[in-house]
PDB file of N, CA and C in Angstrom:
ATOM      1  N   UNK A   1       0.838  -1.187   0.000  1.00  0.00           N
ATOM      2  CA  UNK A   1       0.000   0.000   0.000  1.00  0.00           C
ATOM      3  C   UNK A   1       0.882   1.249   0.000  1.00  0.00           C
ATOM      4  N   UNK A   2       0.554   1.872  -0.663  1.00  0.00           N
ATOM      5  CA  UNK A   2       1.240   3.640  -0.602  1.00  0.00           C
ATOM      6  C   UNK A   2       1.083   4.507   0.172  1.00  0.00           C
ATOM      7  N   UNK A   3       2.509   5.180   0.711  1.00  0.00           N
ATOM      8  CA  UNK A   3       1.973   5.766   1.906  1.00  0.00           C
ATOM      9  C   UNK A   3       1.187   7.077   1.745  1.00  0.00           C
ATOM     10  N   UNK A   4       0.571   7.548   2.730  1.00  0.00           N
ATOM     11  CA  UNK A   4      -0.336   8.613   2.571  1.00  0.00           C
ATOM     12  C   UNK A   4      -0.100   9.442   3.041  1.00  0.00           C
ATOM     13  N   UNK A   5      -0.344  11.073   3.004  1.00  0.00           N
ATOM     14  CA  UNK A   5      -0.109  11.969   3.719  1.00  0.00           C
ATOM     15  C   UNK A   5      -1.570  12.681   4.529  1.00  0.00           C
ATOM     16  N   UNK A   6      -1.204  12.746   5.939  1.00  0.00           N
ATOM     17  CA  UNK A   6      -2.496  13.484   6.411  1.00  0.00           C
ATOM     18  C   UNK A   6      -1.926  15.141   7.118  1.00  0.00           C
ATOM     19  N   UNK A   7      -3.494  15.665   7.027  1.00  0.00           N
ATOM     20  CA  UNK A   7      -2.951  16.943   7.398  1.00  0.00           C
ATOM     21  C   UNK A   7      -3.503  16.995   9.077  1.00  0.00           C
ATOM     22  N   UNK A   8      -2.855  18.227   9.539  1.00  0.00           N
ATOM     23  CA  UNK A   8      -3.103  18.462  10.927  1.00  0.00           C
ATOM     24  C   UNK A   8      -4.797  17.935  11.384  1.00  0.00           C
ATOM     25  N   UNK A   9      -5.529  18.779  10.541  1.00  0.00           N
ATOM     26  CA  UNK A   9      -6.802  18.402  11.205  1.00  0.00           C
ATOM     27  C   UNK A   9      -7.016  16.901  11.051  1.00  0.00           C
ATOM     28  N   UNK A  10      -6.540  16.122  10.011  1.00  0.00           N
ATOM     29  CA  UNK A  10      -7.380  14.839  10.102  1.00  0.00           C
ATOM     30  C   UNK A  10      -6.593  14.212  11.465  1.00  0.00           C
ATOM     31  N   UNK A  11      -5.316  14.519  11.370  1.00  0.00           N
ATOM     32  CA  UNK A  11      -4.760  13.810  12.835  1.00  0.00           C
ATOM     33  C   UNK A  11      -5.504  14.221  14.081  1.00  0.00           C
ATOM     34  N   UNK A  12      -5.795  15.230  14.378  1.00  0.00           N
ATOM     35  CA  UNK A  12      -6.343  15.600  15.640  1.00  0.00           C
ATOM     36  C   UNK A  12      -7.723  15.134  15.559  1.00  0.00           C
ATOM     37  N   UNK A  13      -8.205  14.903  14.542  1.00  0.00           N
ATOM     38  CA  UNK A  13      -9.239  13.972  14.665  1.00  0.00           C
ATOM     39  C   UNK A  13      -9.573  12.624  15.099  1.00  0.00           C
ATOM     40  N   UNK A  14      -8.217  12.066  14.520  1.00  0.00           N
ATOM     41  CA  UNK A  14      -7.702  10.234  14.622  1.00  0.00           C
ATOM     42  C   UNK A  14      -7.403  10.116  15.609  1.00  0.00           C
ATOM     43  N   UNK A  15      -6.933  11.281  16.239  1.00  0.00           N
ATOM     44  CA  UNK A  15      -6.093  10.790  18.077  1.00  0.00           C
ATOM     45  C   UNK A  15      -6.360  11.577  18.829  1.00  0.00           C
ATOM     46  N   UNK A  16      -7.332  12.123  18.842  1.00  0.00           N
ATOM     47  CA  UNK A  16      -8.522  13.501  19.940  1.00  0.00           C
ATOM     48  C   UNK A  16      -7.457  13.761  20.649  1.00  0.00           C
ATOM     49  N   UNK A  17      -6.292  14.432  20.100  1.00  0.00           N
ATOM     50  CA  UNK A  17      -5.475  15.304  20.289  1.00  0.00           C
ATOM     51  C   UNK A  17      -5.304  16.951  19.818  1.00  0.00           C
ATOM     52  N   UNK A  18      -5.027  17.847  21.134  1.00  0.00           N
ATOM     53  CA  UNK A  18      -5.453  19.045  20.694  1.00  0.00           C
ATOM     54  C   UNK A  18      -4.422  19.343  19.435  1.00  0.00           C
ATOM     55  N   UNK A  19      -4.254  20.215  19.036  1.00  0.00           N
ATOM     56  CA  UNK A  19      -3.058  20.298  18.167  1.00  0.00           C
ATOM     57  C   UNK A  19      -1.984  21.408  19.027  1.00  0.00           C
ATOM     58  N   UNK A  20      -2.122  21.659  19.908  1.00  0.00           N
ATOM     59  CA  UNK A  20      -0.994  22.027  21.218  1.00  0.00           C
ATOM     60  C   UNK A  20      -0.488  21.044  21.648  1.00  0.00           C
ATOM     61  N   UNK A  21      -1.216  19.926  21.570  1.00  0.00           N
ATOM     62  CA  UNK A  21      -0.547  18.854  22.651  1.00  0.00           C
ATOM     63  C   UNK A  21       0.241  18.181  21.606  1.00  0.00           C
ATOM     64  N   UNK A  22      -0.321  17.855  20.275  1.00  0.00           N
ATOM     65  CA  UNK A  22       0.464  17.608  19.359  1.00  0.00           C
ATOM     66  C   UNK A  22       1.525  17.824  19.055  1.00  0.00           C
ATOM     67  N   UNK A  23       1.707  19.452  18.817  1.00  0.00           N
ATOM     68  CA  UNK A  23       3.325  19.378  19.282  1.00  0.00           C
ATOM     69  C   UNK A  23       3.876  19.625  19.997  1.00  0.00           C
ATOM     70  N   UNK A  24       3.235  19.763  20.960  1.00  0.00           N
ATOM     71  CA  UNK A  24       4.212  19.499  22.600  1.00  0.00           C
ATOM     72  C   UNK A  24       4.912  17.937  22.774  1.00  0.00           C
ATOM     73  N   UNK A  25       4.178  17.124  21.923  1.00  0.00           N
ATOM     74  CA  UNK A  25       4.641  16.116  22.307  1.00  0.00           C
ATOM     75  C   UNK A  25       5.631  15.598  21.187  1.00  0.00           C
ATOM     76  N   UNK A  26       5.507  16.320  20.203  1.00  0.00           N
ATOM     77  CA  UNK A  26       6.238  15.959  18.837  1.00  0.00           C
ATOM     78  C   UNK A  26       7.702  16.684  19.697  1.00  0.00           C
ATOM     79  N   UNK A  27       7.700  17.809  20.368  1.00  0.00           N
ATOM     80  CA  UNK A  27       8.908  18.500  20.827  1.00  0.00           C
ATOM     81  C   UNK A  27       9.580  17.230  22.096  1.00  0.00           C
ATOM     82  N   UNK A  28       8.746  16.571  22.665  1.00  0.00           N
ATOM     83  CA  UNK A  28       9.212  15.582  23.480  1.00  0.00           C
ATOM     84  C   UNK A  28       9.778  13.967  22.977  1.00  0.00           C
ATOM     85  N   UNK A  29       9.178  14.326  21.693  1.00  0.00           N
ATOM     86  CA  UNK A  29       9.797  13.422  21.004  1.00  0.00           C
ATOM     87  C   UNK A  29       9.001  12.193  21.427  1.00  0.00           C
ATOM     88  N   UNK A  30       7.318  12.154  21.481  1.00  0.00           N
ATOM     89  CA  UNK A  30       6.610  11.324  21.981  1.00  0.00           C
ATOM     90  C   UNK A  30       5.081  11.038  21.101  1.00  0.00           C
ATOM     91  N   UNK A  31       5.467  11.840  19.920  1.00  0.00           N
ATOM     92  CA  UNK A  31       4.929  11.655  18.778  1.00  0.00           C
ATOM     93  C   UNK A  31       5.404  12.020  17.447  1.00  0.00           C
ATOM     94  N   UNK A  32       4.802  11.246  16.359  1.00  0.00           N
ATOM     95  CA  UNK A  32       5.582  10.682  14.455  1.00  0.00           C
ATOM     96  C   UNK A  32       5.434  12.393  14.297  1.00  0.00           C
ATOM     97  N   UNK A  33       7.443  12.810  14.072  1.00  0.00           N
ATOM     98  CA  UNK A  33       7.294  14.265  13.126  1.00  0.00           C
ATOM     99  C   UNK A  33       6.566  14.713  12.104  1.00  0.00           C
ATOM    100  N   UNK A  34       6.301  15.763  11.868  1.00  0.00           N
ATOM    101  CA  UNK A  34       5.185  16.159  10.599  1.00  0.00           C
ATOM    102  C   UNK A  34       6.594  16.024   9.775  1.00  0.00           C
ATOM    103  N   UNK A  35       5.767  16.148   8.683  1.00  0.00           N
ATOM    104  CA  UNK A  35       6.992  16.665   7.155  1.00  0.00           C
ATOM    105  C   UNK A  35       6.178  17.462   6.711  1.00  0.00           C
ATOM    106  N   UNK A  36       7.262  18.661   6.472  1.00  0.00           N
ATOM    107  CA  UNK A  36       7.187  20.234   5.753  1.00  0.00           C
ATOM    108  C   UNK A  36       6.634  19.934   4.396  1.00  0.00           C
ATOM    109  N   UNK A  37       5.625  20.256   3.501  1.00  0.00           N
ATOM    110  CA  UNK A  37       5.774  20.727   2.276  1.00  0.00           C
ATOM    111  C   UNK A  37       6.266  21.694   1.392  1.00  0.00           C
ATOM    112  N   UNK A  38       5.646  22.859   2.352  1.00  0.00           N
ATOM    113  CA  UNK A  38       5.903  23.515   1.876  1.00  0.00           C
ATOM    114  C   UNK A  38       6.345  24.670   3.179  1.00  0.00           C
ATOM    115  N   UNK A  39       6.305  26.236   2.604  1.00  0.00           N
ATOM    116  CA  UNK A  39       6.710  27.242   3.888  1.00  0.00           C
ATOM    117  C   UNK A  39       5.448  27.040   4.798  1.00  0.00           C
ATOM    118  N   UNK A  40       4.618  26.795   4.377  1.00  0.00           N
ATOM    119  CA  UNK A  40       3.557  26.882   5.370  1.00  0.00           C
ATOM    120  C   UNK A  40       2.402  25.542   5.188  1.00  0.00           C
ATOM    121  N   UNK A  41       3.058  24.405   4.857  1.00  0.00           N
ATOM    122  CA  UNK A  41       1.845  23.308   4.923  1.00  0.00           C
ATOM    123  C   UNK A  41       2.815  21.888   5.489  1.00  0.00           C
ATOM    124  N   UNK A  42       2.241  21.838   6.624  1.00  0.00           N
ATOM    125  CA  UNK A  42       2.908  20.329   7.096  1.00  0.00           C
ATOM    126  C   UNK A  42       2.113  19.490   6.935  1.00  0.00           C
ATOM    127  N   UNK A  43       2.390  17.855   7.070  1.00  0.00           N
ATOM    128  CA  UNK A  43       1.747  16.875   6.824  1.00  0.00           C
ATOM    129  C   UNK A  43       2.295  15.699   7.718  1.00  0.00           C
ATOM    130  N   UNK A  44       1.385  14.905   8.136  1.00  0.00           N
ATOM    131  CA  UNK A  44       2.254  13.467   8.745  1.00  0.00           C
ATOM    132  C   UNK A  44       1.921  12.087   7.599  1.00  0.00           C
ATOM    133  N   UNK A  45       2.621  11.555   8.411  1.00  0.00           N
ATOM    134  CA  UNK A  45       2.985  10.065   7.126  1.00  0.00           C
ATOM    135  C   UNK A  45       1.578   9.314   7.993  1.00  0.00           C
ATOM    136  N   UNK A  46       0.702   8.803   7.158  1.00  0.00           N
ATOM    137  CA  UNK A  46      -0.312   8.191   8.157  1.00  0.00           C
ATOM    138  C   UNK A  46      -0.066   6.634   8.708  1.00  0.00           C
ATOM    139  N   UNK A  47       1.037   5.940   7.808  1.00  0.00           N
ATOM    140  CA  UNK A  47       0.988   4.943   8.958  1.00  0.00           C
ATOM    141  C   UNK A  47       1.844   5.258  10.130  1.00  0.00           C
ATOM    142  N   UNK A  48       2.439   6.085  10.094  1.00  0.00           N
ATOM    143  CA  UNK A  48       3.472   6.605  11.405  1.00  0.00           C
ATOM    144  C   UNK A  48       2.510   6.938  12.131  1.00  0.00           C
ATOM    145  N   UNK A  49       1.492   7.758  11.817  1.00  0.00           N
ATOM    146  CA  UNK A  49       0.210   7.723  13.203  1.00  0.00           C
ATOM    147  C   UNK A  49      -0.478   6.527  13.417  1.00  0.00           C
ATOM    148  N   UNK A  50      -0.621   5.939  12.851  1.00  0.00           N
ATOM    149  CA  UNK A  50      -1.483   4.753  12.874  1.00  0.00           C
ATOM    150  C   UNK A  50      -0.437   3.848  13.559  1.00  0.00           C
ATOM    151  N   UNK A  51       0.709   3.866  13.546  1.00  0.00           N
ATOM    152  CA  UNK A  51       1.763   2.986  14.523  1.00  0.00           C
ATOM    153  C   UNK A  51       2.176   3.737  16.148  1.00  0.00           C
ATOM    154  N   UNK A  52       1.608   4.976  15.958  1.00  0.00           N
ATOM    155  CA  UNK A  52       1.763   5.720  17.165  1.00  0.00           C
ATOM    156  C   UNK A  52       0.523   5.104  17.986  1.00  0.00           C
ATOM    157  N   UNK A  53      -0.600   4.833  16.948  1.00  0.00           N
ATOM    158  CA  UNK A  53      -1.972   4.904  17.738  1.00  0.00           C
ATOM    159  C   UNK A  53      -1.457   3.437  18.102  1.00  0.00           C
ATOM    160  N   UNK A  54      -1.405   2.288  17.642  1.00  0.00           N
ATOM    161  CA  UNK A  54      -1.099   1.036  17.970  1.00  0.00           C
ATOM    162  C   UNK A  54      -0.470   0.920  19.500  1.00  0.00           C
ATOM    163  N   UNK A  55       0.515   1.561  19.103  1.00  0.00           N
ATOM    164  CA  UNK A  55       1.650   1.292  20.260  1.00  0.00           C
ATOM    165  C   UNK A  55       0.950   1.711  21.693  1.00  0.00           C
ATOM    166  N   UNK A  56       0.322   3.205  21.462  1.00  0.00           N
ATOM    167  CA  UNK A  56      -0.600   3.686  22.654  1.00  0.00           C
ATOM    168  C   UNK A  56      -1.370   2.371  23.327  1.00  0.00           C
ATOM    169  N   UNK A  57      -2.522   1.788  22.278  1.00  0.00           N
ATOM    170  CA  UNK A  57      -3.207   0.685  22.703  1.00  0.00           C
ATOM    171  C   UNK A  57      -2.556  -0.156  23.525  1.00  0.00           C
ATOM    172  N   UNK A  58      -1.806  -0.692  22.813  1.00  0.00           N
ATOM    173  CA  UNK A  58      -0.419  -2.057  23.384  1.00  0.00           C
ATOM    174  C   UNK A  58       0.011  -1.930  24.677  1.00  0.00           C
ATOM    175  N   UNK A  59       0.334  -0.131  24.976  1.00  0.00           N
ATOM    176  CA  UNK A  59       0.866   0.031  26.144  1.00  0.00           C
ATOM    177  C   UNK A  59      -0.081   1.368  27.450  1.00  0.00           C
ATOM    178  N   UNK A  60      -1.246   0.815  27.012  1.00  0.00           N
ATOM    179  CA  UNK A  60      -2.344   1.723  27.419  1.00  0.00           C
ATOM    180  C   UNK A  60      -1.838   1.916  29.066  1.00  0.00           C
ATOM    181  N   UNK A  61      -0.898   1.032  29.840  1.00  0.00           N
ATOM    182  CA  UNK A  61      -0.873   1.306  30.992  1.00  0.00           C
ATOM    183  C   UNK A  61      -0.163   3.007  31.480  1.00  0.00           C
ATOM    184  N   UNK A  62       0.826   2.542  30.478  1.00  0.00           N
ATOM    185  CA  UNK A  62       1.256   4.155  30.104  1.00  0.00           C
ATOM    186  C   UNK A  62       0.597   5.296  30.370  1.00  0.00           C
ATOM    187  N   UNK A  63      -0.667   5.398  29.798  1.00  0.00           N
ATOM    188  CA  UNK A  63      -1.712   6.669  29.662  1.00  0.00           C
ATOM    189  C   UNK A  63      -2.181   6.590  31.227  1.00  0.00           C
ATOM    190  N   UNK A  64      -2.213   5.859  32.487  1.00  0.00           N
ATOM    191  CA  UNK A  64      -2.661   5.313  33.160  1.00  0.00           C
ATOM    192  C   UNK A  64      -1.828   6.392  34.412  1.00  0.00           C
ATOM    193  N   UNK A  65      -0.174   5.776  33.905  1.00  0.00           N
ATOM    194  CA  UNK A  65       0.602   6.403  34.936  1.00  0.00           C
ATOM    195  C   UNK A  65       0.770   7.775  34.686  1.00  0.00           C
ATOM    196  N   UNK A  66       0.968   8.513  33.306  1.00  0.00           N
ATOM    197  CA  UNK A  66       0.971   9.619  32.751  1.00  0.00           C
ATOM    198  C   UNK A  66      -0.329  10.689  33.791  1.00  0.00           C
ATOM    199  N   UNK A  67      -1.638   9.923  33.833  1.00  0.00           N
ATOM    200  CA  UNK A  67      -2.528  10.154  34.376  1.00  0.00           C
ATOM    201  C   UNK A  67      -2.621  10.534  35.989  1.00  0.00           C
ATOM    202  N   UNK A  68      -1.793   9.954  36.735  1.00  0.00           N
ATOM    203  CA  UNK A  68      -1.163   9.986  37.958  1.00  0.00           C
ATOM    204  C   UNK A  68      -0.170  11.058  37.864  1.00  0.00           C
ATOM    205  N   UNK A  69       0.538  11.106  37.472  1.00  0.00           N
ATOM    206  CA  UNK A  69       1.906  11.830  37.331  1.00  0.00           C
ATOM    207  C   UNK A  69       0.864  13.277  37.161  1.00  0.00           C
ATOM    208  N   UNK A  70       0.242  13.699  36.097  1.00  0.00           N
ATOM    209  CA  UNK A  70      -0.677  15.180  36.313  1.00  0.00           C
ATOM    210  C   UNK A  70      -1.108  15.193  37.081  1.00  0.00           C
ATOM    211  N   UNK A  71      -1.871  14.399  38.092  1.00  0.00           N
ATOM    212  CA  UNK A  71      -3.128  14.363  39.113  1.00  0.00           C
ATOM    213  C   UNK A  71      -1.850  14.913  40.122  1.00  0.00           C
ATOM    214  N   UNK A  72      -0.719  14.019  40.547  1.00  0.00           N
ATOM    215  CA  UNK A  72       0.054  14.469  41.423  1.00  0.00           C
ATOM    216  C   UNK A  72       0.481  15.896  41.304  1.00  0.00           C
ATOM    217  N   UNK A  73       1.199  16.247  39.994  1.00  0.00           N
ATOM    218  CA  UNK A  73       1.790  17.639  40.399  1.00  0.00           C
ATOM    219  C   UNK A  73       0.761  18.414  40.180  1.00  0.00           C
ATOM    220  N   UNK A  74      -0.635  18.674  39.490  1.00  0.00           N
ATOM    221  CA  UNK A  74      -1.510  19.586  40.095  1.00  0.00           C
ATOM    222  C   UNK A  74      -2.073  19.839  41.422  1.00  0.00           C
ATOM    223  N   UNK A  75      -2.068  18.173  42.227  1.00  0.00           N
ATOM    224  CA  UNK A  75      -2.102  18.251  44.260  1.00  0.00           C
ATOM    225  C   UNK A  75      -1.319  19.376  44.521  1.00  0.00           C
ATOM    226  N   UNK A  76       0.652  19.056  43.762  1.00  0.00           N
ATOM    227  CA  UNK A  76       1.397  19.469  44.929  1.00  0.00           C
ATOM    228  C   UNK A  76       1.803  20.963  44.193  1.00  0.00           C
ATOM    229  N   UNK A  77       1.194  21.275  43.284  1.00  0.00           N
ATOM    230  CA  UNK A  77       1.123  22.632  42.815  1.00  0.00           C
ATOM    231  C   UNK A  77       0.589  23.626  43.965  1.00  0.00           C
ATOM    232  N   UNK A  78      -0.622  22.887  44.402  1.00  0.00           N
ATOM    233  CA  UNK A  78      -1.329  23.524  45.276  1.00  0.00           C
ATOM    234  C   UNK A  78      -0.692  24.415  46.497  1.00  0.00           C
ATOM    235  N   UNK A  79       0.316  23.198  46.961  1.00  0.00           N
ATOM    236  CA  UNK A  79       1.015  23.961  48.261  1.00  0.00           C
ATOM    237  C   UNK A  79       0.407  23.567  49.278  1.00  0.00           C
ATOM    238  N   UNK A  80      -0.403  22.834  49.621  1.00  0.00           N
ATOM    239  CA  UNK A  80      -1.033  23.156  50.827  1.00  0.00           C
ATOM    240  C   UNK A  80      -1.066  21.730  51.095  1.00  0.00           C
ATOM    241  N   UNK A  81      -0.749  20.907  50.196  1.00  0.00           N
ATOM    242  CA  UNK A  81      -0.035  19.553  51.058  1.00  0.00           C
ATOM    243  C   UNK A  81       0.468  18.854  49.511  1.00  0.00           C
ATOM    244  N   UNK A  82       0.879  17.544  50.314  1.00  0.00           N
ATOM    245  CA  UNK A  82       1.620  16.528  49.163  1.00  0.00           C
ATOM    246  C   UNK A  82       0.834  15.490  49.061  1.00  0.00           C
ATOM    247  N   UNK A  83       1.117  14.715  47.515  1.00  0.00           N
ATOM    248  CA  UNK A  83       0.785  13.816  47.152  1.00  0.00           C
ATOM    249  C   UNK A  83       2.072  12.313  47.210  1.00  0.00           C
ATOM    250  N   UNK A  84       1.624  12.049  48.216  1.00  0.00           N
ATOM    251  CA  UNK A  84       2.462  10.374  48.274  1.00  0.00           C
ATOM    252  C   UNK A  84       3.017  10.109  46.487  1.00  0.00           C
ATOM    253  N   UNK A  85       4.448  10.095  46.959  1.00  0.00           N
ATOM    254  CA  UNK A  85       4.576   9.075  45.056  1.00  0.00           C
ATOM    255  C   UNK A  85       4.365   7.469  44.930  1.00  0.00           C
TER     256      UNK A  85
END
């Protein structure tokens, strides 16, 4: 099969990802880089998302602890006590 190119919106569609978080996480190096077309049109390779989305599934525990890890530092943001690690 030939690969395909998708644009921003269809991704944030495929992975109800904001497109802030998108590349916040592309900068963390925790999601498939876009490729430039042009000065102003990026694109991603769609099975590179579609292997991002996989892997998520596979290792859903991940999203789990990720989930903890915010819950905690918004507690201890607070100041006014701590969250056990």
């Amino acid at each position: 099969m030939a690969e395909r190119f998708i644009s921003i919106r269809e991704v944030t569609d495929r992975v109800s990802l904001c497109r802030t978080e998108i590349y916040d996480r592309m900068r963390a190096g925790k999601f498939p880089q876009s490729v430039a077309l042009g000065p102003q049109k990026v694109v991603w390779v769609e099975s590179e998302i579609d292997a991002w989305m996989q892997a998520r599934i596979e290792n859903a525990e991940d999203g789990i602890d990720w989930r903890r890890w915010r819950a905690r530092k918004a507690v201890n943001s607070r100041g006014d006590r701590k969250v056990a690690a």
